[in-house]
Structures are given as structure tokens and as C-alpha cells.
N, C-alpha and C. Protein backbone atom coordinates (compact mmCIF):
# COMPACT_ATOMS: atom_id res chain seq x y z
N UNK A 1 -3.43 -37.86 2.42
CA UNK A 1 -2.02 -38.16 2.57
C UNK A 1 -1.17 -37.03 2.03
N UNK A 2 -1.71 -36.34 0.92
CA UNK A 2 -0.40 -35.47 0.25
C UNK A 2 -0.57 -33.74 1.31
N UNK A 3 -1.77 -34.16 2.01
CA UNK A 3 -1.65 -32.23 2.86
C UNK A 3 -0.73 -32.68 4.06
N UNK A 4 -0.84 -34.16 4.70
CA UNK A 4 -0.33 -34.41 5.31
C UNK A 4 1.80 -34.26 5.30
N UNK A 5 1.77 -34.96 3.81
CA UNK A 5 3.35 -34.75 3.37
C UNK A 5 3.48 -33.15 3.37
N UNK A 6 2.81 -32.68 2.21
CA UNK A 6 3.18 -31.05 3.03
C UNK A 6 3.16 -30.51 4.23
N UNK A 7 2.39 -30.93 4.90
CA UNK A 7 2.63 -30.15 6.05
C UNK A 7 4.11 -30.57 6.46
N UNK A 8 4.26 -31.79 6.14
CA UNK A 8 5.86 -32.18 7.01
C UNK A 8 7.26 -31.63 6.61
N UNK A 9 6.58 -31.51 5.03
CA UNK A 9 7.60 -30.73 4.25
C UNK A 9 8.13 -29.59 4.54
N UNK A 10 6.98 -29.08 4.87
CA UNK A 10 6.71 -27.75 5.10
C UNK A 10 7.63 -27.11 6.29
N UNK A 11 7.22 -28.13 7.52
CA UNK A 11 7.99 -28.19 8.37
C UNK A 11 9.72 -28.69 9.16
N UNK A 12 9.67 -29.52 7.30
CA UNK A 12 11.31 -29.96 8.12
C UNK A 12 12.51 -28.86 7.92
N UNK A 13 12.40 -27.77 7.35
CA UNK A 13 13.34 -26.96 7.73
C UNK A 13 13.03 -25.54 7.22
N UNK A 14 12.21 -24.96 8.33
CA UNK A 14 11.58 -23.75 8.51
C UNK A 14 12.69 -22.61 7.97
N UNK A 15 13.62 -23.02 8.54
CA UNK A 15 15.06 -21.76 8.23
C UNK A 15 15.19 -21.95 6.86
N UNK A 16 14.96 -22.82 5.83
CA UNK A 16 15.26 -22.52 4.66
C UNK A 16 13.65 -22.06 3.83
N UNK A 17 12.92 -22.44 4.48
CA UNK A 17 11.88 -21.70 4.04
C UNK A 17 11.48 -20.17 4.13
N UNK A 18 12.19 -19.93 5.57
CA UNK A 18 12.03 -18.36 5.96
C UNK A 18 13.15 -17.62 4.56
N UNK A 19 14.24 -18.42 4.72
CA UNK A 19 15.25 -17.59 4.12
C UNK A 19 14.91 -17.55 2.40
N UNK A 20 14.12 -18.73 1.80
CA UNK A 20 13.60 -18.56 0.38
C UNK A 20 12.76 -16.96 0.25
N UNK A 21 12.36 -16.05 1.74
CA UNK A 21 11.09 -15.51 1.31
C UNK A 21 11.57 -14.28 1.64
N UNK A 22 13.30 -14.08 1.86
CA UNK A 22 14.00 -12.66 2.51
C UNK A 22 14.93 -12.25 1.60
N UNK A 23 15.02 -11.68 1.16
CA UNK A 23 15.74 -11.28 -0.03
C UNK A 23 17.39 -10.96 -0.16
N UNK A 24 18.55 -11.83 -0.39
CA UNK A 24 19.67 -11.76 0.45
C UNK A 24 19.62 -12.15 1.35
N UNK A 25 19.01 -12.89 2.38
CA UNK A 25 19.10 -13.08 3.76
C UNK A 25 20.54 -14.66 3.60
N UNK A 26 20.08 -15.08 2.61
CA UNK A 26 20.94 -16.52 2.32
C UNK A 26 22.16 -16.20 2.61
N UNK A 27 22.88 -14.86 1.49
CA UNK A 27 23.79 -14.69 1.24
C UNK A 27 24.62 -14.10 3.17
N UNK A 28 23.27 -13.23 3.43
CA UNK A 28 23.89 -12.58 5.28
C UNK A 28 24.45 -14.01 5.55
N UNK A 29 23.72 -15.09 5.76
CA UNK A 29 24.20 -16.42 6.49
C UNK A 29 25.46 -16.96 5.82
N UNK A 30 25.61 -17.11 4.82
CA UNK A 30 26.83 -17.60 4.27
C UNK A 30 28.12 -16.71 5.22
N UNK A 31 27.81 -15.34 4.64
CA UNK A 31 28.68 -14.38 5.35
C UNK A 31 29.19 -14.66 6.89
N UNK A 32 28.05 -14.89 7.12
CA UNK A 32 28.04 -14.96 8.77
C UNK A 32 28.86 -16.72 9.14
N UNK A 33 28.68 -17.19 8.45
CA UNK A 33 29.63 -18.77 8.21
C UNK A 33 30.75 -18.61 7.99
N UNK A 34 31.13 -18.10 7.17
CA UNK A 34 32.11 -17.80 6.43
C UNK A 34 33.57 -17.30 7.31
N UNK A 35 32.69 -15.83 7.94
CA UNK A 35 33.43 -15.22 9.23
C UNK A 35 33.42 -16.37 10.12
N UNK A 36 32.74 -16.79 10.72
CA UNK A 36 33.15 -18.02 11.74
C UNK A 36 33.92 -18.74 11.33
N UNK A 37 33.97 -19.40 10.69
CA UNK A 37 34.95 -20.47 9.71
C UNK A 37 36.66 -19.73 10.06
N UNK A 38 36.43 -18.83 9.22
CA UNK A 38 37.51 -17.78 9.35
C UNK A 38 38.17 -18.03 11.07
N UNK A 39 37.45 -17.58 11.97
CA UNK A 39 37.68 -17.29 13.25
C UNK A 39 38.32 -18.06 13.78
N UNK A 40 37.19 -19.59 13.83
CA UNK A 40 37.92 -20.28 14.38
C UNK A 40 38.74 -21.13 13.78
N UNK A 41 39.43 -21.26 12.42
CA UNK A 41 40.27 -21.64 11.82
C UNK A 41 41.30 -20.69 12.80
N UNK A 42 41.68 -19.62 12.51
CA UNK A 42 42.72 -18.42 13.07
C UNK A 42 42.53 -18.79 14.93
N UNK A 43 41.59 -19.13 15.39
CA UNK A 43 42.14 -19.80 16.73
C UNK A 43 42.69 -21.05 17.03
N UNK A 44 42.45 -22.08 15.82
CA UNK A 44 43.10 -22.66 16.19
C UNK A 44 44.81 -23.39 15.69
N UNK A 45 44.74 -22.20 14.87
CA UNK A 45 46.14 -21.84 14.31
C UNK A 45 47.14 -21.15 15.39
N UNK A 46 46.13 -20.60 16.10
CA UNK A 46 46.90 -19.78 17.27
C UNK A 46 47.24 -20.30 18.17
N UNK A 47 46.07 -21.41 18.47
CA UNK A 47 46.61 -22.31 19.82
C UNK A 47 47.83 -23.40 19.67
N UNK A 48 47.95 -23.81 17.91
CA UNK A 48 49.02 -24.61 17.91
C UNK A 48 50.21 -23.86 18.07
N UNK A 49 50.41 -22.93 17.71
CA UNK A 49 51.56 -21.70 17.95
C UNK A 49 51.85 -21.33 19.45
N UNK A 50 50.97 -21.21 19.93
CA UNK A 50 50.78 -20.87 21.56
C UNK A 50 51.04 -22.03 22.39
N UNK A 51 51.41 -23.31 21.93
CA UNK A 51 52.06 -24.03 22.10
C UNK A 51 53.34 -24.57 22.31
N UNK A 52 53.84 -24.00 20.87
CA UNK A 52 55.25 -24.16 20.75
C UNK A 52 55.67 -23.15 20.76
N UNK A 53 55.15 -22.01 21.77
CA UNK A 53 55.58 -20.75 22.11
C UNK A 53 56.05 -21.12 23.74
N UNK A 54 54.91 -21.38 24.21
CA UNK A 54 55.41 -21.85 26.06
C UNK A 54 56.33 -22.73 25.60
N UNK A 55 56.45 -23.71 24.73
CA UNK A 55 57.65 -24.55 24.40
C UNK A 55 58.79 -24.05 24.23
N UNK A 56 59.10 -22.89 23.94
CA UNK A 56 60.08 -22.22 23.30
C UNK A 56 60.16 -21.30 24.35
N UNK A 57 59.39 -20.86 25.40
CA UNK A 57 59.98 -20.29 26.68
C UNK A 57 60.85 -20.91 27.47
N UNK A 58 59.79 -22.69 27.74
CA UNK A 58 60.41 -23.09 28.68
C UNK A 58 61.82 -23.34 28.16
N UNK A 59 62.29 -24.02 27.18
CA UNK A 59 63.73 -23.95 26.96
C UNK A 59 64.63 -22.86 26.63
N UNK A 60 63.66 -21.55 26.76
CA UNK A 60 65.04 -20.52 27.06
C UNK A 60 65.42 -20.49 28.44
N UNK A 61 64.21 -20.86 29.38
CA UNK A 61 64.60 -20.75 30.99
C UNK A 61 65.52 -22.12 31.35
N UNK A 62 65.34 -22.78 30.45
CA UNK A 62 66.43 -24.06 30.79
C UNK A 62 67.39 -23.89 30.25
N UNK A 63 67.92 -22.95 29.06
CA UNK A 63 69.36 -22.52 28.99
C UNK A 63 69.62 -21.77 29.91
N UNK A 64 69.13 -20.35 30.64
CA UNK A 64 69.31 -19.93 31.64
C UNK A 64 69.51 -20.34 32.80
N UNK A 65 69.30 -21.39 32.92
CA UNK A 65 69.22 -22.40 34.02
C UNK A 65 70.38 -22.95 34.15
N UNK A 66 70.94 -23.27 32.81
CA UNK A 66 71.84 -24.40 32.49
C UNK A 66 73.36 -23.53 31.86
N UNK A 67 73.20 -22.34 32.73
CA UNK A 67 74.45 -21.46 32.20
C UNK A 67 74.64 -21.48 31.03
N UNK A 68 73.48 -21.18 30.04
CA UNK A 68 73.99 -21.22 28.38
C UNK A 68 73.22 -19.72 28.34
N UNK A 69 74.04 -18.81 29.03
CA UNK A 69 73.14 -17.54 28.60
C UNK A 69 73.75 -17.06 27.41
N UNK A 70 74.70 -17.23 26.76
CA UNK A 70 74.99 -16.85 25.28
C UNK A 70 73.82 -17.04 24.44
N UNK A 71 73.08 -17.73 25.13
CA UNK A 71 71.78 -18.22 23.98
C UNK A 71 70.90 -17.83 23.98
N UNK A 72 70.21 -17.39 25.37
CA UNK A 72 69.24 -17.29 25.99
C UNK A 72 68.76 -15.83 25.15
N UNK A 73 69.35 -14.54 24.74
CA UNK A 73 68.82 -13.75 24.11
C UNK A 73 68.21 -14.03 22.69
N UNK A 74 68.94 -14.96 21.78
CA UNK A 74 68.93 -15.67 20.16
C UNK A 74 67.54 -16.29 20.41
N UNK A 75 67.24 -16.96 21.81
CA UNK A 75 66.33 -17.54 21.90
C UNK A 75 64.90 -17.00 22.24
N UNK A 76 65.09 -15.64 23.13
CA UNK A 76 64.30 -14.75 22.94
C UNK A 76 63.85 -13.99 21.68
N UNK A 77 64.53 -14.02 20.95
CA UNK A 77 64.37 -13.58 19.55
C UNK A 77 63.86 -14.71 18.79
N UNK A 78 63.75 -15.59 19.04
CA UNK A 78 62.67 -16.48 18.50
C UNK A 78 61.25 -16.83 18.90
N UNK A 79 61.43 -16.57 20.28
CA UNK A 79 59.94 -16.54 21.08
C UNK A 79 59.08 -15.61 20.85
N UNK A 80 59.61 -13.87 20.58
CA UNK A 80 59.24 -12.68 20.50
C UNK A 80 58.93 -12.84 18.59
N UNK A 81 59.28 -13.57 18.16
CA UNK A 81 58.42 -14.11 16.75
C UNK A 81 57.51 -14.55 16.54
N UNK A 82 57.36 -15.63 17.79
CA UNK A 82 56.47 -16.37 17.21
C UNK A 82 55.17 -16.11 17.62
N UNK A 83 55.37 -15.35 19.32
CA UNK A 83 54.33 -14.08 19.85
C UNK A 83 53.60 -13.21 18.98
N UNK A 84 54.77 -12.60 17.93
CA UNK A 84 54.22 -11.75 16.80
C UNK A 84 53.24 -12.36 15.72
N UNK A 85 53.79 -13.58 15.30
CA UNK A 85 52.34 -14.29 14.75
C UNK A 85 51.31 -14.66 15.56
N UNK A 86 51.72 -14.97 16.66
CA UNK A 86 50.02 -15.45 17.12
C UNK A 86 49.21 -14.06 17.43
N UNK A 87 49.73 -12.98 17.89
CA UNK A 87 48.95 -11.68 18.40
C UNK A 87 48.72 -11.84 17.08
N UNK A 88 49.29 -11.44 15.76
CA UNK A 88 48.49 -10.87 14.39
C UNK A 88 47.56 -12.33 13.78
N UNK A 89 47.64 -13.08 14.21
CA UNK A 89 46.56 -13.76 13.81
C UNK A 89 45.26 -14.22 14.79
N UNK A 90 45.89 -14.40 15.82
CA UNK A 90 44.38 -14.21 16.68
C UNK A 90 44.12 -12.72 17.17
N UNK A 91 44.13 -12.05 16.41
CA UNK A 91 43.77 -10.48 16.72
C UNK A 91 43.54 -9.97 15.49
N UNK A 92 43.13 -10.48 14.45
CA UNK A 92 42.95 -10.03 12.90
C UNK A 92 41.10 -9.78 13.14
N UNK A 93 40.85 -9.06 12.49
CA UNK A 93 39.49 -8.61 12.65
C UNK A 93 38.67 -10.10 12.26
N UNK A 94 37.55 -10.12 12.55
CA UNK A 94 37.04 -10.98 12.40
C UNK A 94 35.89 -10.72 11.05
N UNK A 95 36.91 -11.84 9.50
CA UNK A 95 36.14 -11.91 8.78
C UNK A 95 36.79 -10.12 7.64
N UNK A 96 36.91 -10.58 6.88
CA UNK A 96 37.17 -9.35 6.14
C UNK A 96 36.47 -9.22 5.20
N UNK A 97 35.99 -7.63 4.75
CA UNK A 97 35.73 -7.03 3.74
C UNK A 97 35.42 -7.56 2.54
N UNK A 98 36.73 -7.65 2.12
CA UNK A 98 36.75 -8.27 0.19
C UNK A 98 36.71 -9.83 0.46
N UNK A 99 36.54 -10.60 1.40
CA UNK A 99 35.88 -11.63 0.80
C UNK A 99 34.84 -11.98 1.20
N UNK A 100 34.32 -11.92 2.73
CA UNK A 100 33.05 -11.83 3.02
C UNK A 100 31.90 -11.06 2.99
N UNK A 101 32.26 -9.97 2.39
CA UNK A 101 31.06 -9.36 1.78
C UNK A 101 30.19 -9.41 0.63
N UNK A 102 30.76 -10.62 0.21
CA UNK A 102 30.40 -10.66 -1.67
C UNK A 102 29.95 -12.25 -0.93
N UNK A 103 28.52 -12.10 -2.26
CA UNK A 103 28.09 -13.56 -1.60
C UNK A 103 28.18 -14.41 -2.76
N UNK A 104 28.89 -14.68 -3.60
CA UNK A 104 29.80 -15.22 -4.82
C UNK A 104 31.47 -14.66 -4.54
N UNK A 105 31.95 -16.44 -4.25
CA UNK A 105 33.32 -16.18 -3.74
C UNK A 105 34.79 -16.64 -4.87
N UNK A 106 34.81 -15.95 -5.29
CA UNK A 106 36.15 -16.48 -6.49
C UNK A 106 36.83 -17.33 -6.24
N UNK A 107 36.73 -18.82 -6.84
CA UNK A 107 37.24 -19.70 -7.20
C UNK A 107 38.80 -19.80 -6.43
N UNK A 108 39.33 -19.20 -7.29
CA UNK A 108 40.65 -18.86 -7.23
C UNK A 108 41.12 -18.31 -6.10
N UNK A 109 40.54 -17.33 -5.29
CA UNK A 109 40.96 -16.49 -4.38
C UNK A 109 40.47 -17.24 -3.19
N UNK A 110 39.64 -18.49 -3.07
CA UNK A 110 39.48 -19.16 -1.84
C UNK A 110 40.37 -20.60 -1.91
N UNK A 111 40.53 -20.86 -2.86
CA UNK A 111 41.80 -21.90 -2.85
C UNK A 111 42.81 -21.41 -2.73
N UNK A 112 43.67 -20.28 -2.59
CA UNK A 112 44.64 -19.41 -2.60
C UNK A 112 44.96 -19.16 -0.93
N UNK A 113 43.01 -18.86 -0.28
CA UNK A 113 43.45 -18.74 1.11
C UNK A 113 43.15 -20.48 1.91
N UNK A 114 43.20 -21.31 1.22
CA UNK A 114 42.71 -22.40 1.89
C UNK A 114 44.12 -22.80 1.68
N UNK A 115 45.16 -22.70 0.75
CA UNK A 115 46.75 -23.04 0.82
C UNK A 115 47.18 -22.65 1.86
N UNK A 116 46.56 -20.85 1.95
CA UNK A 116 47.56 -20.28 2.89
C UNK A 116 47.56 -20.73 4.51
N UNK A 117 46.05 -21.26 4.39
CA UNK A 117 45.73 -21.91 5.95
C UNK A 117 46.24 -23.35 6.36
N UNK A 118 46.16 -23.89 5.27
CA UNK A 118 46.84 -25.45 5.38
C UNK A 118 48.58 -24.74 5.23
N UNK A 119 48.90 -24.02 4.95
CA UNK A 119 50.25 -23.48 5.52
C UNK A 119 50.93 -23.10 6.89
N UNK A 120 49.65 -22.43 7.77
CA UNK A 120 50.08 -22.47 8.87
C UNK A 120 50.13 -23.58 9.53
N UNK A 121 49.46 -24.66 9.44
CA UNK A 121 49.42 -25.95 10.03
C UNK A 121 50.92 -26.82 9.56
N UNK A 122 51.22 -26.70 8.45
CA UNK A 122 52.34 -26.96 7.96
C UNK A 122 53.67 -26.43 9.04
N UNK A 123 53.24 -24.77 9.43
CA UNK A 123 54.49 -23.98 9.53
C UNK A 123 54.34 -24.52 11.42
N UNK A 124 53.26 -24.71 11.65
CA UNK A 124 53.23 -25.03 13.08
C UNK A 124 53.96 -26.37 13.75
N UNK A 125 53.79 -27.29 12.44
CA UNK A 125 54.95 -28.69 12.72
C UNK A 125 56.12 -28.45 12.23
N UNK A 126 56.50 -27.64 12.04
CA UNK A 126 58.15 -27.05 11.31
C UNK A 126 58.46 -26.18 12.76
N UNK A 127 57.46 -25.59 13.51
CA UNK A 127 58.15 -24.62 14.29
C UNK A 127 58.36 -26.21 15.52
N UNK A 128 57.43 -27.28 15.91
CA UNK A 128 57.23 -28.00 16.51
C UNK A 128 58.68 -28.91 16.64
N UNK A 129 58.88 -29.13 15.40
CA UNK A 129 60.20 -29.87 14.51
C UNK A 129 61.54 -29.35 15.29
N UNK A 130 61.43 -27.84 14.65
CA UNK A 130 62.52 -27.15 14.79
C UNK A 130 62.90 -27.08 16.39
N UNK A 131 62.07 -26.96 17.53
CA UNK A 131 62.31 -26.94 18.55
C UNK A 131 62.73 -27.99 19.66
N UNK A 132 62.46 -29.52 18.61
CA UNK A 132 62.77 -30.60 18.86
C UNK A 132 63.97 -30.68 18.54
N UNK A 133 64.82 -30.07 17.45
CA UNK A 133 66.22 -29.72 17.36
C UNK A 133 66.76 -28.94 18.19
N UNK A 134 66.09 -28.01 18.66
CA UNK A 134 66.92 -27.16 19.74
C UNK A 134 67.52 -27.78 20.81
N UNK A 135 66.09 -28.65 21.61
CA UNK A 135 66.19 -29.34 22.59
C UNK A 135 67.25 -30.43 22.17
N UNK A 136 67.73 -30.77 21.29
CA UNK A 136 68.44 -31.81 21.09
C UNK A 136 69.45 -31.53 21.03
N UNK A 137 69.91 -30.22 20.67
CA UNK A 137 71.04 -29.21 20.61
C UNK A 137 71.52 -28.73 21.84
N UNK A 138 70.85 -29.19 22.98
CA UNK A 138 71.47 -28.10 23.95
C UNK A 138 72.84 -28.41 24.31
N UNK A 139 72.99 -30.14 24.15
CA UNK A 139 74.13 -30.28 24.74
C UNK A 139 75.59 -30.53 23.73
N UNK A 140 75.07 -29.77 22.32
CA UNK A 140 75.74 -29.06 21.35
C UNK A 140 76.16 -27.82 21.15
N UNK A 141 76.79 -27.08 21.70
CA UNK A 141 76.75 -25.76 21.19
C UNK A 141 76.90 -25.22 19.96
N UNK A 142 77.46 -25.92 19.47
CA UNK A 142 78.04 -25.37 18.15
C UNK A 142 77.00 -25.44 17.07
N UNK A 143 75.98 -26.60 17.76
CA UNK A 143 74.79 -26.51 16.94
C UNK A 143 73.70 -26.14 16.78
N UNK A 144 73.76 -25.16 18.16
CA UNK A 144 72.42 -24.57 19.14
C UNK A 144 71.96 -23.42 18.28
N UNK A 145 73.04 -22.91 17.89
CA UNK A 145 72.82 -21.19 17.34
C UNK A 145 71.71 -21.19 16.05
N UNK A 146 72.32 -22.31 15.02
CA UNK A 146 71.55 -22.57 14.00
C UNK A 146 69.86 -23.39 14.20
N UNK A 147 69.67 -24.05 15.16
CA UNK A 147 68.98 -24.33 15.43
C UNK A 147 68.00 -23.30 15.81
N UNK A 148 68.32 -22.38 16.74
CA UNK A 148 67.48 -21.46 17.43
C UNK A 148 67.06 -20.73 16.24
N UNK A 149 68.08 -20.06 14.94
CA UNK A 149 68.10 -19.31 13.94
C UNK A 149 66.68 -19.95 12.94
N UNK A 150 66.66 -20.95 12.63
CA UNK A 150 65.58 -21.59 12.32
C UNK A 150 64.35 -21.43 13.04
N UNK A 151 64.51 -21.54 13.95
CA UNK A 151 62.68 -21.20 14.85
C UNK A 151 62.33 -19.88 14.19
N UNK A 152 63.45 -19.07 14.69
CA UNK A 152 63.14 -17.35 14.18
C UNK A 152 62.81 -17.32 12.65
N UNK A 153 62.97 -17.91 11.91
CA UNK A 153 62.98 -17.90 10.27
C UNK A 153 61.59 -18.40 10.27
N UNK A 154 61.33 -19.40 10.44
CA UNK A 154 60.35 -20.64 10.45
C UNK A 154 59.10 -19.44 11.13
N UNK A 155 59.02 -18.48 12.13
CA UNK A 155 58.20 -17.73 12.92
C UNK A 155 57.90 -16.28 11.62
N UNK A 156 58.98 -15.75 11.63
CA UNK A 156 58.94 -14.62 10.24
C UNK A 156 58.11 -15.54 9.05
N UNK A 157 58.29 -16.46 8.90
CA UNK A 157 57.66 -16.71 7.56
C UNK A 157 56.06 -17.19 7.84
N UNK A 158 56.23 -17.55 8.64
CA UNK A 158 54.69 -17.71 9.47
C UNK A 158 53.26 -15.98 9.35
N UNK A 159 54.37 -15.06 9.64
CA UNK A 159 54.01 -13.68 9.62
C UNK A 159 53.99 -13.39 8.56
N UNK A 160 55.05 -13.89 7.60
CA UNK A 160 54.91 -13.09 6.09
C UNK A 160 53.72 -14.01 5.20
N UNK A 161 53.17 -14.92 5.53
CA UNK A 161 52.37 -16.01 5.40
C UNK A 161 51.10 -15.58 5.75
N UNK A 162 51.01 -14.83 6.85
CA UNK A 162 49.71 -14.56 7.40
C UNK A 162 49.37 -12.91 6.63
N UNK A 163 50.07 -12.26 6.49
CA UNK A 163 50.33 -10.87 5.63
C UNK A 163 49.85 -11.30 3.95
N UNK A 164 50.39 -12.29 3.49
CA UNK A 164 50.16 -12.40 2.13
C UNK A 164 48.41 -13.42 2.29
N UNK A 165 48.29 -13.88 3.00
CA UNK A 165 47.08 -14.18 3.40
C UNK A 165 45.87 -13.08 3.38
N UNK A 166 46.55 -12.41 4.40
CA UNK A 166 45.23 -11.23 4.13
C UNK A 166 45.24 -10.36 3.11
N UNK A 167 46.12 -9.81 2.10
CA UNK A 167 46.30 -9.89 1.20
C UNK A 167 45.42 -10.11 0.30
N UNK A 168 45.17 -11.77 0.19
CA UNK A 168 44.18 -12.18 -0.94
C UNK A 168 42.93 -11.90 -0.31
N UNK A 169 42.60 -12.33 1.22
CA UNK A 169 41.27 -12.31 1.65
C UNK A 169 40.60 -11.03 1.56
N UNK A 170 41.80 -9.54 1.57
CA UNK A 170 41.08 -8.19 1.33
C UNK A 170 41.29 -7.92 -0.55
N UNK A 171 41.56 -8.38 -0.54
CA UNK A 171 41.92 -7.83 -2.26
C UNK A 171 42.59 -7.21 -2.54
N UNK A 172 43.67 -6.81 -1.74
CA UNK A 172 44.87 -5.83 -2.00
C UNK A 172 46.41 -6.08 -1.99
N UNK A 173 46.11 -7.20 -3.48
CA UNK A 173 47.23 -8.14 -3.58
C UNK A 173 47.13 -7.38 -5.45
């Protein structure tokens, strides 16, 4: 009975047995997790953005539409923001340096980027929010301007968010 349990032992998870007998190999896999994690966290930060980006087109073409071209540039200047965060975050290298190369990850410096990520999710229902004001604004003018001014703020801080992000993740904070 007990060559029998070993053998099963033996066999229920070969990958951690290979990796007990490679020296660092653990730490490559973490790494290699780690970067994925990374990745597709940052895609799908991007796709909620890339969202309320076509969102934020289509209602500049419906002020254009709707003879509110006084706006229609303010409003381009909010779209051309929020473009700028999603290119720099789904276009960030995949996986950085100072934190995935070390296979002991500082405490501190991964709760720091796990804020900064539960931030974009934050900043993605604020940009979501804010555009639900726009739309609600259109047939306000007086209240449109500030409204639009907010997307653009709400998009910059998204960027300065993703900047102080990498930041901690390279170590050059």
C-alpha cells in the first residue's frame, strides 16, 4: 500500500516536483505570473476606458450633429485624454524590471501597486459617471462646459495615476 501512495504522490503534481529539482526555476514561474497578472490586469483596464472612449466620441458627433459645435472641440480634448491613457497603458511593456525580476516582492511596494490598480477601476466609473453628466448636459449649456472639463481632468489623472504607478513597479520613485 505505501509504494502504491507514493507512486500517486509522486504523481499528482509532476510540475512541482520538476521545479523542487531546478534551481530558481520557482522563482522564473512566479515571474512569469506575475507579468501575466500584470498584462491582463492593464487590458482590462484598457477595455473599460475604451469604452467610455467610443462613449465619449459618440457624443461629440451628437453635439456636432446637434449644432453645439462650440463644444465639440472641449470635447475632443477630452477624448484625446482618455486615448492617451489607454495607448500608455495597454502599450506599457509587459511586466517590469524592478518588480518582476526579484523573486521576493516588497510588502509595501505591491500594496502600493494593487491601490494604484484598484484606482483605475475607480477612475473608469468616474470617467463612466462623468459622461453620464455630459449626456445629461446637452440640453444645458451652461452646464456642458464643466461637465466636459471633468472628463478631461478625470482622464489626466488617470495618466498621472498610471505614471506614478510605474513609478513604484520600476523603482524609480
Amino acid at each position: 500500500m505505501s509504494d502504491f501512495f507514493e507512486k500517486v504522490s509522486s504523481q499528482v503534481d509532476p510540475f512541482k516536483k520538476l521545479v523542487s529539482h531546478i534551481p530558481g526555476f520557482s522563482g522564473y514561474v512566479e515571474r512569469q505570473n506575475r507579468r501575466d497578472a500584470d498584462k491582463l490586469l492593464r487590458e482590462t483596464v484598457a477595455r473599460r476606458f475604451e469604452e467610455q472612449w467610443k462613449r465619449a466620441s459618440n457624443l461629440q458627433a451628437d453635439m456636432a450633429g446637434n449644432g453645439m459645435l462650440m463644444f465639440v472641440d472641449d470635447m475632443e480634448r477630452a477624448s484625446l485624454a482618455l486615448r492617451t491613457f489607454i495607448d500608455k497603458i495597454s502599450t506599457a511593456a509587459r511586466g517590469y524590471s524592478g518588480l518582476f525580476d526579484a523573486v521576493k516582492i516588497n510588502e509595501k511596494e505591491l500594496e502600493a501597486i494593487y491601490q494604484f490598480d484598484a484606482a483605475f477601476f475607480d477612475l473608469a466609473d468616474q470617467v463612466k459617471s462623468g459622461l453620464d453628466n455630459v449626456e445629461a448636459s446637452m440640453g444645458d449649456e451652461a452646464a456642458l462646459p464643466a461637465a466636459i472639463r471633468n472628463i478631461t481632468s478625470i482622464a489626466r489623472l488617470a495618466v498621472e495615476t498610471f505614471e506614478r504607478r510605474s513609478e513604484v513597479v520600476t523603482g524609480s520613485r
